[in-house]
Each structure stands twice: as structure tokens, then as C-alpha cells.
N, C-alpha and C. Protein backbone atom coordinates (compact mmCIF):
# COMPACT_ATOMS: atom_id res chain seq x y z
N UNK A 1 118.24 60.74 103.24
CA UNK A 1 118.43 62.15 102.98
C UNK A 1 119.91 62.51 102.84
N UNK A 2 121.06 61.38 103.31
CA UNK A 2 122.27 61.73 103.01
C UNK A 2 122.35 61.77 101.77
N UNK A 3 121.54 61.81 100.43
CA UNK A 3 122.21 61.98 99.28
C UNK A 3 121.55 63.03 98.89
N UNK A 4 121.18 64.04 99.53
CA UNK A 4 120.57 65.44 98.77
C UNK A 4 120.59 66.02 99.84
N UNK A 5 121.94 66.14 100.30
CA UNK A 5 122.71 67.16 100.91
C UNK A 5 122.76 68.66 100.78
N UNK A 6 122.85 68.41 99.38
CA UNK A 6 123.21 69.51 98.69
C UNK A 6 121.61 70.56 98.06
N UNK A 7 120.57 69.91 98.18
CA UNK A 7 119.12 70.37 98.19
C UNK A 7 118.82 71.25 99.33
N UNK A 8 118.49 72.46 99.03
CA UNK A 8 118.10 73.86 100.24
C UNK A 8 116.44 73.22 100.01
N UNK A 9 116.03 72.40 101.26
CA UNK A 9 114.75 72.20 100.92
C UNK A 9 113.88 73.20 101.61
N UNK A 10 114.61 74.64 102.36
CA UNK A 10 113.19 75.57 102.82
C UNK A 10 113.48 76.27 101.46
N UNK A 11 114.34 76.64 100.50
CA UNK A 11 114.38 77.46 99.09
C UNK A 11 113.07 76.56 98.59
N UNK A 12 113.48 75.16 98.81
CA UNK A 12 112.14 74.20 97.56
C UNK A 12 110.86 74.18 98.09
N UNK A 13 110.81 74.69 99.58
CA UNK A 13 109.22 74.74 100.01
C UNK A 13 109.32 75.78 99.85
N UNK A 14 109.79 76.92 99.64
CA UNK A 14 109.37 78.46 99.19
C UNK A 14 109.34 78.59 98.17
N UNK A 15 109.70 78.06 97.17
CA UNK A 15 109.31 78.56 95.76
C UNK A 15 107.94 77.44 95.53
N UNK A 16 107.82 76.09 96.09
CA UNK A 16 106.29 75.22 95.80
C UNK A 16 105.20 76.50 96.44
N UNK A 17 105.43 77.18 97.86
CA UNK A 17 104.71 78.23 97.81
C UNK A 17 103.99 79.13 97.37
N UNK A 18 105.67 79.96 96.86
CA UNK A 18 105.36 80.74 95.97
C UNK A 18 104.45 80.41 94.43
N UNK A 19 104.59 79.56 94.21
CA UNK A 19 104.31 79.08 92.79
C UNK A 19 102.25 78.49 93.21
N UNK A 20 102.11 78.09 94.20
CA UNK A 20 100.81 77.53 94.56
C UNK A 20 99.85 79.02 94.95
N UNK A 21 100.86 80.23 95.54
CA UNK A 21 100.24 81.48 95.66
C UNK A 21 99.66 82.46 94.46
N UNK A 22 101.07 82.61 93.12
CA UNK A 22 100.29 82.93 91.85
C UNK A 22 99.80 81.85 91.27
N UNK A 23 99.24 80.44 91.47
CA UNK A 23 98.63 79.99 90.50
C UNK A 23 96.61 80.14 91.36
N UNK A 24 96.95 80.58 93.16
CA UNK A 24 95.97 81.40 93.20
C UNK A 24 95.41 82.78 92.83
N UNK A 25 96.27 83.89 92.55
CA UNK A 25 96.01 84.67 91.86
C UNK A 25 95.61 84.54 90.80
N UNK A 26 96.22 83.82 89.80
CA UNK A 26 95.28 84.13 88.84
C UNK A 26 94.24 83.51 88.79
N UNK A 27 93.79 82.35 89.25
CA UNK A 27 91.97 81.98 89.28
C UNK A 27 91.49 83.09 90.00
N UNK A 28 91.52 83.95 90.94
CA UNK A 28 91.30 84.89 91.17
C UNK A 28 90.82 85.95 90.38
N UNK A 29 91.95 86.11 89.45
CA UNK A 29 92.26 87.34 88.64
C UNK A 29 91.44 87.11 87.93
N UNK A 30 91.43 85.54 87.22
CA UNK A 30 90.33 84.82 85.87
C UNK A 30 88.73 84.96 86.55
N UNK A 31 88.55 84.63 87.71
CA UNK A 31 87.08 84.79 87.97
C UNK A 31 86.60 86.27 88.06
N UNK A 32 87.41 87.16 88.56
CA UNK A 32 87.04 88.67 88.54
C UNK A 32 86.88 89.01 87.24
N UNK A 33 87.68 89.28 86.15
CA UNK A 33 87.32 89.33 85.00
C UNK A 33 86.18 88.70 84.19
N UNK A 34 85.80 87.53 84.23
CA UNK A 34 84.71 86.66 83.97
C UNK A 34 83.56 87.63 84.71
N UNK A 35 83.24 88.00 85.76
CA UNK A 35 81.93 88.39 86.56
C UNK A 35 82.42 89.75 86.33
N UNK A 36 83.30 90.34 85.88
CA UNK A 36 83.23 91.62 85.18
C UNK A 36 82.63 92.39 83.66
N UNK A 37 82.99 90.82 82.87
CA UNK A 37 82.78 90.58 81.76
C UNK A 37 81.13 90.31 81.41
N UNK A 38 80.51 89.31 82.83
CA UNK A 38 79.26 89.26 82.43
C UNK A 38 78.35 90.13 83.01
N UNK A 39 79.12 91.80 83.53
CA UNK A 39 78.18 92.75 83.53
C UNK A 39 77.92 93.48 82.52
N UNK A 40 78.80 93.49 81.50
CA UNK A 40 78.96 94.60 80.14
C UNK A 40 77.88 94.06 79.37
N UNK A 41 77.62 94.59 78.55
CA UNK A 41 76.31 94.78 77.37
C UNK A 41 76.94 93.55 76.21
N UNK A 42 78.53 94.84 76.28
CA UNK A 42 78.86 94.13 74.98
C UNK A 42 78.62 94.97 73.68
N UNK A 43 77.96 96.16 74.13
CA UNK A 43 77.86 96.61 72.89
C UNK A 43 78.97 98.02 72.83
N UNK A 44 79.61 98.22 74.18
CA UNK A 44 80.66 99.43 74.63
C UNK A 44 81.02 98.62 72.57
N UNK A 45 82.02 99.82 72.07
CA UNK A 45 83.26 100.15 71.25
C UNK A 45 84.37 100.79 71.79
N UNK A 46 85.19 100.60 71.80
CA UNK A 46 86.67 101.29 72.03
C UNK A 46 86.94 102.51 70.87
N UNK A 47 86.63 101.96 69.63
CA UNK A 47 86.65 102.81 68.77
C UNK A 47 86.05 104.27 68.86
N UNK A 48 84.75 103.83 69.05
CA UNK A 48 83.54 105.03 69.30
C UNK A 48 83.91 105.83 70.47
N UNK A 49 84.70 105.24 71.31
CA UNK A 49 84.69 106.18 72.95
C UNK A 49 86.08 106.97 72.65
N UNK A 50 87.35 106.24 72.05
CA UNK A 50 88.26 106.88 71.97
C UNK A 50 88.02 108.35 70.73
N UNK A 51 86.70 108.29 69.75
CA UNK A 51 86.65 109.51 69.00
C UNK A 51 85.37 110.56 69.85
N UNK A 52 85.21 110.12 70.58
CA UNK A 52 84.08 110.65 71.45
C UNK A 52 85.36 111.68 72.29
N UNK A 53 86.30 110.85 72.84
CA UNK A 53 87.07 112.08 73.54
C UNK A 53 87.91 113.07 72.57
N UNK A 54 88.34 112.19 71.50
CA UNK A 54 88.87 113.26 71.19
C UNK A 54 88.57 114.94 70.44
N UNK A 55 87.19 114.30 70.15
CA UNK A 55 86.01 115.53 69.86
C UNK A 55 85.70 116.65 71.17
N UNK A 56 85.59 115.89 72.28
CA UNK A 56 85.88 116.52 73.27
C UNK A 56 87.06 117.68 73.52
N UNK A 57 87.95 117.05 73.27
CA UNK A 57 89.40 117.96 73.95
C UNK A 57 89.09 119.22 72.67
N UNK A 58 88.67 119.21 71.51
CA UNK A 58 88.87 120.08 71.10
C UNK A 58 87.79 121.08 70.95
């Protein structure tokens, strides 16, 4: 270890951390979306809802 002296190894176990924490978030993030995804129909439009309100406001 005398030749990596110069290595902050709690900086290098905090960023392997950090980096092992968002690569749990997003399987997280990816499975919520997925079991979000397979409640929808699928037949929603974005199109149709965004002229639906704006018929509304006026």
C-alpha cells in the first residue's frame, strides 16, 4: 500500500457506494414504471386529452 499513498480510499469507497446506490434506483425506478405501464389500456392519447382540456378552459 506504500505505493498509493496518494489514493483517498474512503473518497473510492464512497463514490463505489454512491454509484452501487443509483444503479439501485434505477432498477427500482425501471420496475415501477414497467408495473405502471402494465396497468394502462394503452389506448389513453395525449393528443385527445390535451384538446379535451383545452375545450374545457374555454
Amino acid at each position: 500500500m506504500e505505493r498509493l499513498k496518494h489514493v483517498n480510499r474512503s473518497n473510492v469507497i464512497r463514490k463505489a457506494m454512491l454509484k452501487g446506490i443509483d444503479r439501485v434506483r434505477a432498477m427500482r425506478a425501471s420496475e415501477d414504471m414497467k408495473r405502471l405501464r402494465a396497468k394502462t389500456t394503452g389506448r389513453w392519447s395525449g393528443v385527445e386529452e390535451v384538446r379535451r382540456w383545452r375545450e374545457l378552459r374555454r
